[in-house]
Protein backbone atom coordinates (compact mmCIF):
# COMPACT_ATOMS: atom_id res chain seq x y z
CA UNK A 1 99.72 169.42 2.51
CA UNK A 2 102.96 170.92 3.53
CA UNK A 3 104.20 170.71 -0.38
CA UNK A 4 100.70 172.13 -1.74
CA UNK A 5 100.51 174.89 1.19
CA UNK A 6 103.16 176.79 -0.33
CA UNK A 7 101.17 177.51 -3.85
CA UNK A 8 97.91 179.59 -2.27
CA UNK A 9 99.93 181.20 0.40
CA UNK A 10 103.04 182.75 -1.67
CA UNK A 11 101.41 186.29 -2.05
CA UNK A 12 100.67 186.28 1.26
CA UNK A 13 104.38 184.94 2.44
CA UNK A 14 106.26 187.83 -0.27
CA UNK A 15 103.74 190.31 1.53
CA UNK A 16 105.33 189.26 5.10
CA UNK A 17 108.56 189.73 4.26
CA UNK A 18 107.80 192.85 2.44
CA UNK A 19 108.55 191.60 -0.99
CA UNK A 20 106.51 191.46 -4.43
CA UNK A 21 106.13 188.08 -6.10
CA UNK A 22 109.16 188.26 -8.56
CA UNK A 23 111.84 188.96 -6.10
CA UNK A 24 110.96 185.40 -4.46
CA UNK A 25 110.85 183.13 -6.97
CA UNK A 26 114.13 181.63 -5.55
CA UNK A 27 111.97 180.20 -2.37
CA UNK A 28 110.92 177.88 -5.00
CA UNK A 29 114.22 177.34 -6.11
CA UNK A 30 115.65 176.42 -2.49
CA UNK A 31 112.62 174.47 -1.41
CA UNK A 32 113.66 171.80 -4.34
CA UNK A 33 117.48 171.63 -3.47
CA UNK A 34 116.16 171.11 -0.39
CA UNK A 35 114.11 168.28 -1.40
CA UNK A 36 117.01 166.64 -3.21
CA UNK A 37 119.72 167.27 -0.70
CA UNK A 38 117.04 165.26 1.69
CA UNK A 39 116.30 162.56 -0.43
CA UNK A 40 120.12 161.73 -1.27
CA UNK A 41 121.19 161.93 2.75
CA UNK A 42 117.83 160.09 3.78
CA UNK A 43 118.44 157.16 1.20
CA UNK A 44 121.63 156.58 2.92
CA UNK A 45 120.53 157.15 6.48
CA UNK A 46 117.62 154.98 6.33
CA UNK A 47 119.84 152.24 5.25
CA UNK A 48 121.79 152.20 8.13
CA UNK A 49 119.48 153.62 10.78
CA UNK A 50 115.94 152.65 12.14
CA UNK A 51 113.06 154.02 9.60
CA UNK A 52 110.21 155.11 12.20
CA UNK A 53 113.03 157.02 14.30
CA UNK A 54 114.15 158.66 10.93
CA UNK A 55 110.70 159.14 9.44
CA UNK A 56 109.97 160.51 13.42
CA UNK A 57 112.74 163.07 13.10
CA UNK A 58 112.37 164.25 9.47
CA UNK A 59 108.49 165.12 10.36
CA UNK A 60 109.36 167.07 13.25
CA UNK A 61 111.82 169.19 11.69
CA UNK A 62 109.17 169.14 9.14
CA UNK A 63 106.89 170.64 11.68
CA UNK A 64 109.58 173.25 13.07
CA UNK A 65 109.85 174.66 9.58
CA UNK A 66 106.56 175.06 9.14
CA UNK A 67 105.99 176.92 12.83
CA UNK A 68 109.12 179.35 11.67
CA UNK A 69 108.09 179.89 8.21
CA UNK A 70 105.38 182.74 8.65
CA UNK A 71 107.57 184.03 11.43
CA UNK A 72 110.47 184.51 9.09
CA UNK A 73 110.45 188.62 8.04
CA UNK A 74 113.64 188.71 5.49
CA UNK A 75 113.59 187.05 2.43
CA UNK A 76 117.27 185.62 2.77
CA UNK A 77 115.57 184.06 6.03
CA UNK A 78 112.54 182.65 4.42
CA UNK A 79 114.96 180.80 1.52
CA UNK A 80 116.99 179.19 4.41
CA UNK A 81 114.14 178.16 6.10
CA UNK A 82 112.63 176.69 2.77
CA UNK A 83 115.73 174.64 1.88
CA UNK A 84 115.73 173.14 5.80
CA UNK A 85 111.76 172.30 5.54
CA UNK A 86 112.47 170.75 1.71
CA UNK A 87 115.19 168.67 3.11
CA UNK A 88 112.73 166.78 5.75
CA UNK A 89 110.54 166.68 3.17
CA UNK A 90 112.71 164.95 0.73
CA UNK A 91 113.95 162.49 3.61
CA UNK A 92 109.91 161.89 4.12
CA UNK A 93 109.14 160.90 0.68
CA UNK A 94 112.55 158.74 0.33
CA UNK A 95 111.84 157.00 4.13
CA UNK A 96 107.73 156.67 3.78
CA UNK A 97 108.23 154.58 0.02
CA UNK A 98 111.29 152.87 1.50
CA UNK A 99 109.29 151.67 4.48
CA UNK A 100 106.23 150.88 2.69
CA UNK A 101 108.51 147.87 0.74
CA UNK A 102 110.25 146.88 4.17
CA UNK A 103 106.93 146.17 5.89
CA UNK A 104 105.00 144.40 3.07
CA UNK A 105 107.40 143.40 0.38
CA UNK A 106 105.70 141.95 -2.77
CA UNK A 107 101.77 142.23 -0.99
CA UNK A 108 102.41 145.88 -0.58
CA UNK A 109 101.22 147.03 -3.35
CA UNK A 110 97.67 148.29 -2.44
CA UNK A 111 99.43 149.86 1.12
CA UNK A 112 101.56 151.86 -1.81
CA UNK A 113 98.61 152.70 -3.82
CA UNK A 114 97.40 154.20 -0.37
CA UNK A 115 100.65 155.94 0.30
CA UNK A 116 100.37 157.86 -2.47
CA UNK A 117 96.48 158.46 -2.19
CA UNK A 118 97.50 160.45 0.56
CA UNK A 119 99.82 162.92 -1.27
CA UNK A 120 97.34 164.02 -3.81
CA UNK A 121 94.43 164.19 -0.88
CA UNK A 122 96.77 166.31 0.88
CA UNK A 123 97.62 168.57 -2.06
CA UNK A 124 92.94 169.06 -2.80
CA UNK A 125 93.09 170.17 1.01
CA UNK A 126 95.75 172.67 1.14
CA UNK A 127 94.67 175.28 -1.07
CA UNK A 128 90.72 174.90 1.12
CA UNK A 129 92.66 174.86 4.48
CA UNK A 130 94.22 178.14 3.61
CA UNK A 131 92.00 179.96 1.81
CA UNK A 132 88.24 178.59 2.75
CA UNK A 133 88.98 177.69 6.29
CA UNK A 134 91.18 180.35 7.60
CA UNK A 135 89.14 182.53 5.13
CA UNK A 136 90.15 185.45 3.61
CA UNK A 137 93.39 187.23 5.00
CA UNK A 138 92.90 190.27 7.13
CA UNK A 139 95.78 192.43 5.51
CA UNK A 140 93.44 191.96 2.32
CA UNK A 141 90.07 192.87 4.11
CA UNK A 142 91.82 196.40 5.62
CA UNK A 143 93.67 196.89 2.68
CA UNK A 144 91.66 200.72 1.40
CA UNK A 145 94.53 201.52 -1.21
CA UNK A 146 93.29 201.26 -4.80
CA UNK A 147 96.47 199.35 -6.12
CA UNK A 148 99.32 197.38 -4.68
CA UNK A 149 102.88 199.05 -5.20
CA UNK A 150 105.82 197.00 -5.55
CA UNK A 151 108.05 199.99 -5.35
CA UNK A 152 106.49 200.90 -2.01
CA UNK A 153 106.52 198.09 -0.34
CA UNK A 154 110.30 197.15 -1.44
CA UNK A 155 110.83 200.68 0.32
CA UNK A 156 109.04 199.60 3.59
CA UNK A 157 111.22 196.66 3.89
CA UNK A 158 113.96 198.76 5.17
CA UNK A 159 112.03 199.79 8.25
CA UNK A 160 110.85 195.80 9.28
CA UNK A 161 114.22 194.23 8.11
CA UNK A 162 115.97 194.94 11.45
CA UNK A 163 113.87 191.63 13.17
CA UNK A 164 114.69 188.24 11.68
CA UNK A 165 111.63 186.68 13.38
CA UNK A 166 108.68 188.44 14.07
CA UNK A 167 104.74 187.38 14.43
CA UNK A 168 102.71 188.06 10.88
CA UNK A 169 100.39 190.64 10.60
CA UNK A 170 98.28 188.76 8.57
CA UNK A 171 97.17 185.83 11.35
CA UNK A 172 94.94 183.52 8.85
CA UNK A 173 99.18 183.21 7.23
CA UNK A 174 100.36 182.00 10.62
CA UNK A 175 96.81 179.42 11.56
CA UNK A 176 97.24 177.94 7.93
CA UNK A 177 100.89 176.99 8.87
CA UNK A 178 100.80 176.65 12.32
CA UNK A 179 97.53 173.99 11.96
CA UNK A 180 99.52 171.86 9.69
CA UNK A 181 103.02 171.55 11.52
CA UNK A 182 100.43 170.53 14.98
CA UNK A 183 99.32 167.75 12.94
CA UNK A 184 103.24 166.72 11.10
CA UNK A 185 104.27 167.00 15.16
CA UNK A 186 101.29 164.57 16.05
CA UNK A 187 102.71 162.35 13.11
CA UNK A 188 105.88 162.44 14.45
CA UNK A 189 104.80 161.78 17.89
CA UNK A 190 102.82 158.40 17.00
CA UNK A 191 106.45 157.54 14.49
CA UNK A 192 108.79 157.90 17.64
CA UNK A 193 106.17 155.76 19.43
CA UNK A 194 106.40 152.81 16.93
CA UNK A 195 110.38 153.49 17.30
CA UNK A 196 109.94 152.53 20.75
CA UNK A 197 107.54 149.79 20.90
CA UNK A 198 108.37 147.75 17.29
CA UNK A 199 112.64 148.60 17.29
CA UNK A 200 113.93 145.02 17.24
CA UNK A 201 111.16 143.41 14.91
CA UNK A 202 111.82 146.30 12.43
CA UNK A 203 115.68 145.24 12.20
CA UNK A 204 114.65 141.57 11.60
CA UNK A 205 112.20 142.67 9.09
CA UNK A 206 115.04 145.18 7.37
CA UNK A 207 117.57 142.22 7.88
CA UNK A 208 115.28 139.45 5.93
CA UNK A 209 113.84 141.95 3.56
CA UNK A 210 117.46 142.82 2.88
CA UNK A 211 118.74 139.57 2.10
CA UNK A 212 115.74 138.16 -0.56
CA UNK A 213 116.42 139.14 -4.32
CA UNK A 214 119.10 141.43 -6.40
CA UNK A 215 118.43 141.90 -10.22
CA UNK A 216 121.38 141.14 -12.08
CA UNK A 217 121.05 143.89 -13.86
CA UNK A 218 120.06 145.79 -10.91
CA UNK A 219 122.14 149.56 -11.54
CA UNK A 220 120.66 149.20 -15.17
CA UNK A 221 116.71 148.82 -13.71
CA UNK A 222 117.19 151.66 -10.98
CA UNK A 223 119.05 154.53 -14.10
CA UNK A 224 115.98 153.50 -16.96
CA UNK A 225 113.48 153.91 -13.26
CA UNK A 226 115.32 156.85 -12.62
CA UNK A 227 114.58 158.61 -16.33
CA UNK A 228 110.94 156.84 -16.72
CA UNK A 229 109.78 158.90 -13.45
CA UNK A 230 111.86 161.94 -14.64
CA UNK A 231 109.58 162.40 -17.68
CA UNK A 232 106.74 160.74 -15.93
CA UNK A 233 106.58 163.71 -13.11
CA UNK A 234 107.89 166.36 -15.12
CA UNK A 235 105.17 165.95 -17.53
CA UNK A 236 102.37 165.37 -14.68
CA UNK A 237 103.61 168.65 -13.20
CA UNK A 238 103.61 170.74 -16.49
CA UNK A 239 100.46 169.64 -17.16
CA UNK A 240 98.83 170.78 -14.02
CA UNK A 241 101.05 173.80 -13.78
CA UNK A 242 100.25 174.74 -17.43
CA UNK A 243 96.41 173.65 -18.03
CA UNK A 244 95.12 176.78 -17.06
CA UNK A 245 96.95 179.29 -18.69
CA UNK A 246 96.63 176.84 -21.83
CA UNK A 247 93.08 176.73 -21.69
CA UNK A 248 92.58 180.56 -21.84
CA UNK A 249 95.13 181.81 -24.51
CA UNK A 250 95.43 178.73 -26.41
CA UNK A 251 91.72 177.34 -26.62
CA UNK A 252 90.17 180.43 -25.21
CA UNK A 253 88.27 179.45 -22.16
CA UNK A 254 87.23 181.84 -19.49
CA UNK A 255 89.37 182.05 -16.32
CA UNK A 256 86.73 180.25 -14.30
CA UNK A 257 86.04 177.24 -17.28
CA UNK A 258 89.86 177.34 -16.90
CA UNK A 259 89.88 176.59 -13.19
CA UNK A 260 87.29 174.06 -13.00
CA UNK A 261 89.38 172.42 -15.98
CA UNK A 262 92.59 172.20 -13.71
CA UNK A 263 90.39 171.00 -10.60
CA UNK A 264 89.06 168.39 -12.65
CA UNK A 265 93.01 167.12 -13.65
CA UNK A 266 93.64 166.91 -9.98
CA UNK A 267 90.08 165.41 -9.38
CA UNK A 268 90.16 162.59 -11.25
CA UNK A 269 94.18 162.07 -10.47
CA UNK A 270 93.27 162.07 -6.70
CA UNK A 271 90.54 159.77 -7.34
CA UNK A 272 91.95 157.19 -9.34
CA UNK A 273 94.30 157.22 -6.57
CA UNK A 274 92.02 156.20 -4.03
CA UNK A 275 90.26 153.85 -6.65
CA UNK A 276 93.81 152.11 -7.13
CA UNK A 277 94.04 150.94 -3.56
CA UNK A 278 91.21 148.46 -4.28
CA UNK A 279 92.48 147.87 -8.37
CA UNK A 280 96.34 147.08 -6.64
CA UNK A 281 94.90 144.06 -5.29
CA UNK A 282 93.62 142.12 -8.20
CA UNK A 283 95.64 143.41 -10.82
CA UNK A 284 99.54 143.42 -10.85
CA UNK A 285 101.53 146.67 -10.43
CA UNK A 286 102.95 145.76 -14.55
CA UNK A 287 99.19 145.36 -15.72
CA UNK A 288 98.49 148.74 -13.74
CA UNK A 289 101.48 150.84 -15.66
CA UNK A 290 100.93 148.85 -18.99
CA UNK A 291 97.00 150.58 -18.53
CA UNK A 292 98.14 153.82 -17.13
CA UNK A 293 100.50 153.96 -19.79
CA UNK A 294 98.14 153.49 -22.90
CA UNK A 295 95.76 155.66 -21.56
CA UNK A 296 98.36 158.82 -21.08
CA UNK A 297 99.52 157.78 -24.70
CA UNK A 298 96.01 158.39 -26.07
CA UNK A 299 94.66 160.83 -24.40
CA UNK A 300 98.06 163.12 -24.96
CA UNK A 301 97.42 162.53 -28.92
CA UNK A 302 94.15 163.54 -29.01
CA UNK A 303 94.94 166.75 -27.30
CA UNK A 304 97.74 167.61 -29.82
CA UNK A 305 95.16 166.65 -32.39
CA UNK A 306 91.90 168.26 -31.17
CA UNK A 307 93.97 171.30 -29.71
CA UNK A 308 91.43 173.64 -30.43
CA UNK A 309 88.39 171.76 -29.39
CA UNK A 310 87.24 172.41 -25.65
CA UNK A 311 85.46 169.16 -25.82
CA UNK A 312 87.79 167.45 -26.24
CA UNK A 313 90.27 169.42 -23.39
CA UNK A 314 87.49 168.68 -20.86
CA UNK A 315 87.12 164.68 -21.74
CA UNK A 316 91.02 163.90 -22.61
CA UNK A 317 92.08 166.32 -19.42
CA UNK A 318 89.92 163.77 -17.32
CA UNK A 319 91.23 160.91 -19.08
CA UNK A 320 94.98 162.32 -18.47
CA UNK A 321 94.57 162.67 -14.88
CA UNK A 322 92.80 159.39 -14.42
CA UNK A 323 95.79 157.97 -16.12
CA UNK A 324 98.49 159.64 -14.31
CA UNK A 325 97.64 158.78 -10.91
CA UNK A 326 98.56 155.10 -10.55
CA UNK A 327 101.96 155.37 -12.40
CA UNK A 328 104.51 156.13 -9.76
CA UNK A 329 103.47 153.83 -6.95
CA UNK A 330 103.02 151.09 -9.54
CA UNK A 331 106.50 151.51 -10.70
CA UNK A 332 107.92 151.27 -7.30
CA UNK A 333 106.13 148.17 -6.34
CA UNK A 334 106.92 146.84 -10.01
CA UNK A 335 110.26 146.85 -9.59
CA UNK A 336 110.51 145.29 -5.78
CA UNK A 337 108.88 142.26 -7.38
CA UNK A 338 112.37 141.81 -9.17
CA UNK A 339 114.95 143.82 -7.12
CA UNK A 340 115.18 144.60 -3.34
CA UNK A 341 114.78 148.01 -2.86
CA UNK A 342 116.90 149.83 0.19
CA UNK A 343 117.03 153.73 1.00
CA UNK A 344 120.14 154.69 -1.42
CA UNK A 345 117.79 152.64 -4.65
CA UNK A 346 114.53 154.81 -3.34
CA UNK A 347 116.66 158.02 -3.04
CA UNK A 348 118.24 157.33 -7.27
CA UNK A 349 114.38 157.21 -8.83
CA UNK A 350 112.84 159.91 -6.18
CA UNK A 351 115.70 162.36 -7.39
CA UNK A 352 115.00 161.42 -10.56
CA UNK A 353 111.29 162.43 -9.92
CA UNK A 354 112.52 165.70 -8.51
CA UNK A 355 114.88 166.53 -11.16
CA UNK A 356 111.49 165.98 -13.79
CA UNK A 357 109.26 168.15 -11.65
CA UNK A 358 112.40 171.02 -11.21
CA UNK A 359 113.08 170.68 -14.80
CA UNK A 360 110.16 170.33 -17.00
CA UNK A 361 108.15 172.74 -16.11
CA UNK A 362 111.00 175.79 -16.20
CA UNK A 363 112.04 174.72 -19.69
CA UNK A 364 108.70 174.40 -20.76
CA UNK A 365 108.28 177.93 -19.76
CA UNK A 366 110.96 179.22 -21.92
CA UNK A 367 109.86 177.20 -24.51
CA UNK A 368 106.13 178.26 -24.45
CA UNK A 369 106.71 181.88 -24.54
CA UNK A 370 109.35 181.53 -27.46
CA UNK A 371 106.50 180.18 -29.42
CA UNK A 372 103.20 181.64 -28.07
CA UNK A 373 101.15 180.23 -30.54
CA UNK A 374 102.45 176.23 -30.59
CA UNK A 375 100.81 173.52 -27.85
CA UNK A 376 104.47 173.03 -26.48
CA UNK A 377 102.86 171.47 -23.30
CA UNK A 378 100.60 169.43 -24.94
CA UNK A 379 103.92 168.23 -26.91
CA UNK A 380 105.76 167.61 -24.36
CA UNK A 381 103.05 165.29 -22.78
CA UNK A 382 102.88 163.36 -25.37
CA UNK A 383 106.21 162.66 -26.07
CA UNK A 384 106.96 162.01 -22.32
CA UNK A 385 103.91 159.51 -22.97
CA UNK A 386 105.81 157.57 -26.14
CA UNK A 387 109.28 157.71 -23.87
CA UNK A 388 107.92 156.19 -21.11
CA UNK A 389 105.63 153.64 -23.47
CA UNK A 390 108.74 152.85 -25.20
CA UNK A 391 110.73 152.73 -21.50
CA UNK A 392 108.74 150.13 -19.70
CA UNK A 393 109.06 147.06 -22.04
CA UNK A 394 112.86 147.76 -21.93
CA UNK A 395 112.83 147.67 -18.33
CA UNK A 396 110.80 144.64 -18.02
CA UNK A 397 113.25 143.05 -20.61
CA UNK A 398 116.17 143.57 -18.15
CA UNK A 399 113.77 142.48 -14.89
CA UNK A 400 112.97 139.34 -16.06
CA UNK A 401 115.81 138.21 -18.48
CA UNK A 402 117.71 136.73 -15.72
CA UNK A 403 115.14 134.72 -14.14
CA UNK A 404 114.71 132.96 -17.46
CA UNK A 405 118.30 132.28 -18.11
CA UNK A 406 117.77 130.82 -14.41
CA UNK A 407 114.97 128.83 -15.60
CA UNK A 408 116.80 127.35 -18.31
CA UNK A 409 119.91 126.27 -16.35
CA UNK A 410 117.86 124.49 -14.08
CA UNK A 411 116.18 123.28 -17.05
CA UNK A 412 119.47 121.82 -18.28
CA UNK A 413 120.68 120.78 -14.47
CA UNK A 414 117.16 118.51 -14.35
CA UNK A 415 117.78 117.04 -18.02
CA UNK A 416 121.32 115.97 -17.19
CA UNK A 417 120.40 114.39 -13.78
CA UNK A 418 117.65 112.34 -15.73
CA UNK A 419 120.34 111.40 -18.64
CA UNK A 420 122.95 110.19 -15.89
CA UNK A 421 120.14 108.10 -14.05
CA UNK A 422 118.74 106.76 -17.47
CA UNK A 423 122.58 105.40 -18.40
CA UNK A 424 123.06 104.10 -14.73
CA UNK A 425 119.50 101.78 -15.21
């Protein structure tokens, strides 16, 4: 919620600090350095430090930057304030997956599944909390003018810029905020809590978890992780980012075809989610990514080849999401069957994540309106779907050669035990 607030409430933030949309594009821009500056510090923090404490701390600061962001009135303020939230948030993603593994080790799975669940539930109820719940904001209701003026309101900044903090005019801004930092500070509350009560069995659990299994070629499994998640969420986030404005110039859809098109991408993605928690426990996290993996494959080609048919936009869109969903928390409990996972290994594939879904999407931009009348996001798509078919068998290769070159030498151990006890007889 605190990621997906940020989309339906940017007019309204640029309109607080008395700025139009294009002069704060950089909010985005510090939110995700924020992100990755908190992943990288959290994945060594949570290595050395207890996780509910950390994961405690990160949402409360998470919390305090979402209580100060509709205060903030400057737009230098606002950016600061971005890159502070993104860095709890970063520290919250790296900590939450890192934890996950430290509780349940190879059986967590499903709990993963879950996890995750939760981030694309979160991300349907944002955009409702702050537009359908708060309803609709008050500067818009009073607002008689029959245009909205850049120019003018770049001019009125210089008579509000003299307070750094100051309460919003429009209030349904501050309750959308305000509601969801009460409930990251209740989060925090219950973490801190479970810091208290469950401090020494957490250390055993880190300490044992710590000690079980390390890939031989373990830096090798964490850099092709790294790239197979950097494709995987840079094309999940062009696609969901792009889908509308595809739909209505490319295949010419209406605006509101268009919208019910990109709510049914996120539909079926959050529901497969959900669905996954059950799948995760009777079919292995490689079976899951194998699946979700042949179905992105097939239903990007048949939107490169049926372009121009809505048909088939509406069934392989459905398809797409459906297959997207289970992907990432299959790949991290994948690769704990093989390699112990601490907070630095979870901090090198959730940057890489990061990096896909800061990436992507701006080149795809510039690519897309270089050549108006190409599919370049449907391209993309599918050729982040071949990579990261192509990817996974290479990474299983590495997981599990090892463990049969152990196999054999044991193999060979046992035959010359039974040769030396033979020649003894």
């Amino acid at each position: 919620m605190s990621l997906a607030i940020l989309g339906p409430t940017f007019q309204d933030l640029a309109e607080n600090v008395n700025r139009n949309i294009s002069s704060l594009s950089l909010i985005f821009v510090g939110r995700a350095s924020g992100v990755l500056c908190g992943t990288m510090i959290g994945g060594v923090l949570f290595d050395h430090m207890n996780q509910y404490f950390l994961l405690g701390v990160s949402m409360m600061a998470m919390a305090v930057g979402l209580y100060l962001i509709p205060f903030c009135k400057t737009a230098v303020l606002l950016i600061i304030t971005m890159s502070v939230f993104g860095a709890s948030i970063g520290a919250v993603d790296t900590g939450a997956n890192v934890l996950i593994l430290a509780l349940w080790g190879d059986e967590g799975a499903p709990h993963m599944q879950a996890l995750h669940f939760s981030f694309a539930l979160g991300a349907v109820l944002a955009p409702l909390l702050a537009k359908l719940a708060w309803g609709t904001s008050a500067s818009t209701q009073n607002h008689t003018e029959p245009y909205f003026d850049p120019l003018m309101l770049n001019q009125s900044s210089e008579a509000t810029s003299d307070f750094l903090f100051a309460v919003p005019e429009n209030m349904n801004l501050l309750w959308a905020y305000t509601s969801i930092g009460t409930y990251a500070l209740v989060v925090s509350v219950f973490l801190c809590g479970l810091f208290c009560i469950k401090c020494s069995r957490q250390k055993k659990s880190t300490a044992s978890a710590q000690s079980t299994r390390r890939a031989k070629y373990h830096r090798a499994l964490l850099c092709l992780l790294f790239l197979f998640f950097f494709f995987y969420v840079g094309a999940e986030v062009t696609f969901g980012s792009y889908i509308f404005s595809f739909a209505t110039t490319h295949v010419g859809m209406e605006e509101s075809e268009a919208a019910v098109l990109n709510s049914i991408f996120w539909g079926t993605f959050a529901a497969c989610r959900g669905l996954a928690i059950f799948f995760a426990t009777a079919l292995q996290p490689g079976t899951m990514i194998v699946l979700s993996n042949i179905g992105s494959l097939v239903s990007s080609f048949f939107l490169v080849l049926f372009d121009k048919s809505p048909l088939c936009l509406w069934i392989a869109t459905s398809v797409y999401g459906a297959s997207m969903a289970t992907t990432f928390p299959s790949g991290i409990s994948w690769i704990e069957q093989y390699t112990t996972l601490t907070g630095k290994s979870a901090a090198s594939f959730v940057i890489g994540a990061a990096l896909g879904d800061m990436a992507m999407p701006a080149v795809i931009g510039i690519l897309q309106g270089h050549y108006p009348d190409l599919p370049v996001v449907l391209y993309t798509c599918l050729g982040s779907a071949i990579f990261t078919a192509v990817l996974f068998p290479m990474m299983y290769k590495l997981a599990t050669l090892p463990l049969e070159r152990q196999h054999k030498g044991k193999r060979k151990h046992e035959d010359q035990k039974a040769l030396s006890t033979s020649s003894r007889l």
